[in-house]
C-alpha atoms as a PDB file:
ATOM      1  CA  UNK A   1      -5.688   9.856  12.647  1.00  0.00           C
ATOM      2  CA  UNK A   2      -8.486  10.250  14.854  1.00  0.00           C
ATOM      3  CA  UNK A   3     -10.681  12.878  13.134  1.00  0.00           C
ATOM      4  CA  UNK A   4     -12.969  10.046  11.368  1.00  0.00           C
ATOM      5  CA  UNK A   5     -13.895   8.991  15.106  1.00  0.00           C
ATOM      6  CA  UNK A   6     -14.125  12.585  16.701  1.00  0.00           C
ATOM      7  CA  UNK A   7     -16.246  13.559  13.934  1.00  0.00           C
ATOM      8  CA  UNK A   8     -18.369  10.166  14.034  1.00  0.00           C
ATOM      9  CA  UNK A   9     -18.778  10.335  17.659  1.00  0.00           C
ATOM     10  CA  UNK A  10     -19.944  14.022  17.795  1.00  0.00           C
ATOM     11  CA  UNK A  11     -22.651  13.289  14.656  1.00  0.00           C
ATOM     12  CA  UNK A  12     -24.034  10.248  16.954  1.00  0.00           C
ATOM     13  CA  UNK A  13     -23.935  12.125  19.748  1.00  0.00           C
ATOM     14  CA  UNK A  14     -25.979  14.995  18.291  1.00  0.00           C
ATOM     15  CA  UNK A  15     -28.616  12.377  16.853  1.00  0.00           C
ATOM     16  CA  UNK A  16     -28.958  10.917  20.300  1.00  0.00           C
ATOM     17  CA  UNK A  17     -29.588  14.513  21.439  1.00  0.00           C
ATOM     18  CA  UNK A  18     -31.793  15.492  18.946  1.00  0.00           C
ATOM     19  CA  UNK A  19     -33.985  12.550  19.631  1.00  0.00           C
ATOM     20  CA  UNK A  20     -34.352  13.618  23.017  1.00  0.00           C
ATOM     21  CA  UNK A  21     -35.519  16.934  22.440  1.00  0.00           C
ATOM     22  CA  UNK A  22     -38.267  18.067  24.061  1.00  0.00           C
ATOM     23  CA  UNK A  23     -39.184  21.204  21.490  1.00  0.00           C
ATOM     24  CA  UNK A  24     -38.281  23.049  18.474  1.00  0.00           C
ATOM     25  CA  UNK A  25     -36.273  25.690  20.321  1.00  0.00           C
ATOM     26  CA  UNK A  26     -34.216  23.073  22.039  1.00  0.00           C
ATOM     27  CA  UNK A  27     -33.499  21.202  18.522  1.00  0.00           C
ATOM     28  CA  UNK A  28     -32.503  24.624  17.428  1.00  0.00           C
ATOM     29  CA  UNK A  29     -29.967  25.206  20.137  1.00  0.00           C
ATOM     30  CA  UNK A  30     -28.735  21.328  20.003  1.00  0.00           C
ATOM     31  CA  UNK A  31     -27.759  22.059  15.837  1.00  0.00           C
ATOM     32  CA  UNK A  32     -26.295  25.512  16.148  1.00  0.00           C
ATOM     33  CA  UNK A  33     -24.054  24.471  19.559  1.00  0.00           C
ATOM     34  CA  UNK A  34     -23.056  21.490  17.089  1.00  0.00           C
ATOM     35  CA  UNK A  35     -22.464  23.812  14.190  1.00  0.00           C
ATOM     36  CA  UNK A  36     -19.976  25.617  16.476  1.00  0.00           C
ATOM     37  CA  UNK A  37     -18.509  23.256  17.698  1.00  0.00           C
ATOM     38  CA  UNK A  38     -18.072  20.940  14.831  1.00  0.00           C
ATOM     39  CA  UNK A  39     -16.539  24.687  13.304  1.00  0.00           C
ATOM     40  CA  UNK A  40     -13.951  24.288  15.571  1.00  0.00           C
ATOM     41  CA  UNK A  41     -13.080  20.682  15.223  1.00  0.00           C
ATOM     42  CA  UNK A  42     -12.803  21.337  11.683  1.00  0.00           C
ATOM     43  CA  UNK A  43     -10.392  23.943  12.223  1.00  0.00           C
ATOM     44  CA  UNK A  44      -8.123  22.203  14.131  1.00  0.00           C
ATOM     45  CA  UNK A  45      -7.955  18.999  12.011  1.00  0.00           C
ATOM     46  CA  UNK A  46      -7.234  21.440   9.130  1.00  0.00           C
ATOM     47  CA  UNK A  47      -4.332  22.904  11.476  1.00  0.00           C
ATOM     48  CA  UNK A  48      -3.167  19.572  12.456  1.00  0.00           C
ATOM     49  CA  UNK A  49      -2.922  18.166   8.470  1.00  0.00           C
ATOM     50  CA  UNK A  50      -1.423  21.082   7.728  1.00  0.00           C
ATOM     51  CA  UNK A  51       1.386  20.208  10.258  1.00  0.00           C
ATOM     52  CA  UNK A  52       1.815  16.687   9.374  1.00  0.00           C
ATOM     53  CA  UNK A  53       2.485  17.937   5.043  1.00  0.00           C
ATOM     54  CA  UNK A  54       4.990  20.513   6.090  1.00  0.00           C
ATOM     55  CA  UNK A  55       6.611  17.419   8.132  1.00  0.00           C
ATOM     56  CA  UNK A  56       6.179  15.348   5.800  1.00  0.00           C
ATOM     57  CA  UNK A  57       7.376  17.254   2.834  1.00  0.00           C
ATOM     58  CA  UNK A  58      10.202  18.736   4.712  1.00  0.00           C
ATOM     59  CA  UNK A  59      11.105  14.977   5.563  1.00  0.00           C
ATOM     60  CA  UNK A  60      11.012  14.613   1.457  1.00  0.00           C
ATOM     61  CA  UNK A  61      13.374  17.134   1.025  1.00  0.00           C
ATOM     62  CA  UNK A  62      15.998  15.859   3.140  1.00  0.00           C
ATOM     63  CA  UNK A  63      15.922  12.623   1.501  1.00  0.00           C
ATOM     64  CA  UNK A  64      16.767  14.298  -2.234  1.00  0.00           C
END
């Protein structure tokens, strides 16, 4: 799984933007374009492990 490196990438990223802001309205619109984004990343890991426990326990049952 790649979510601990998608999600480490995008907090890096965000400090490196952050750092370069020139104002507080710009830090402002850095965190709540992260906060949306990082919303959606969330949601589709939560999809995806979602997927891989009905595979996996459906490849549990079968082997009862």
């Amino acid at each position: 799984m790649d979510f601990a490196k998608e999600n480490a990438e995008s907090s890096f990223s965000l400090a490196r933007e952050l750092a370069n802001a020139k104002d507080v309205q710009e830090v402002m619109s850095i965190q709540s374009r992260y906060g949306q984004t990082q919303i959606q990343a969330y949601s589709r890991q939560v999809q995806e492990l979602g997927r891989l426990m009905v595979n996996a326990m459906s490849g549990a049952g079968r082997k009862i």
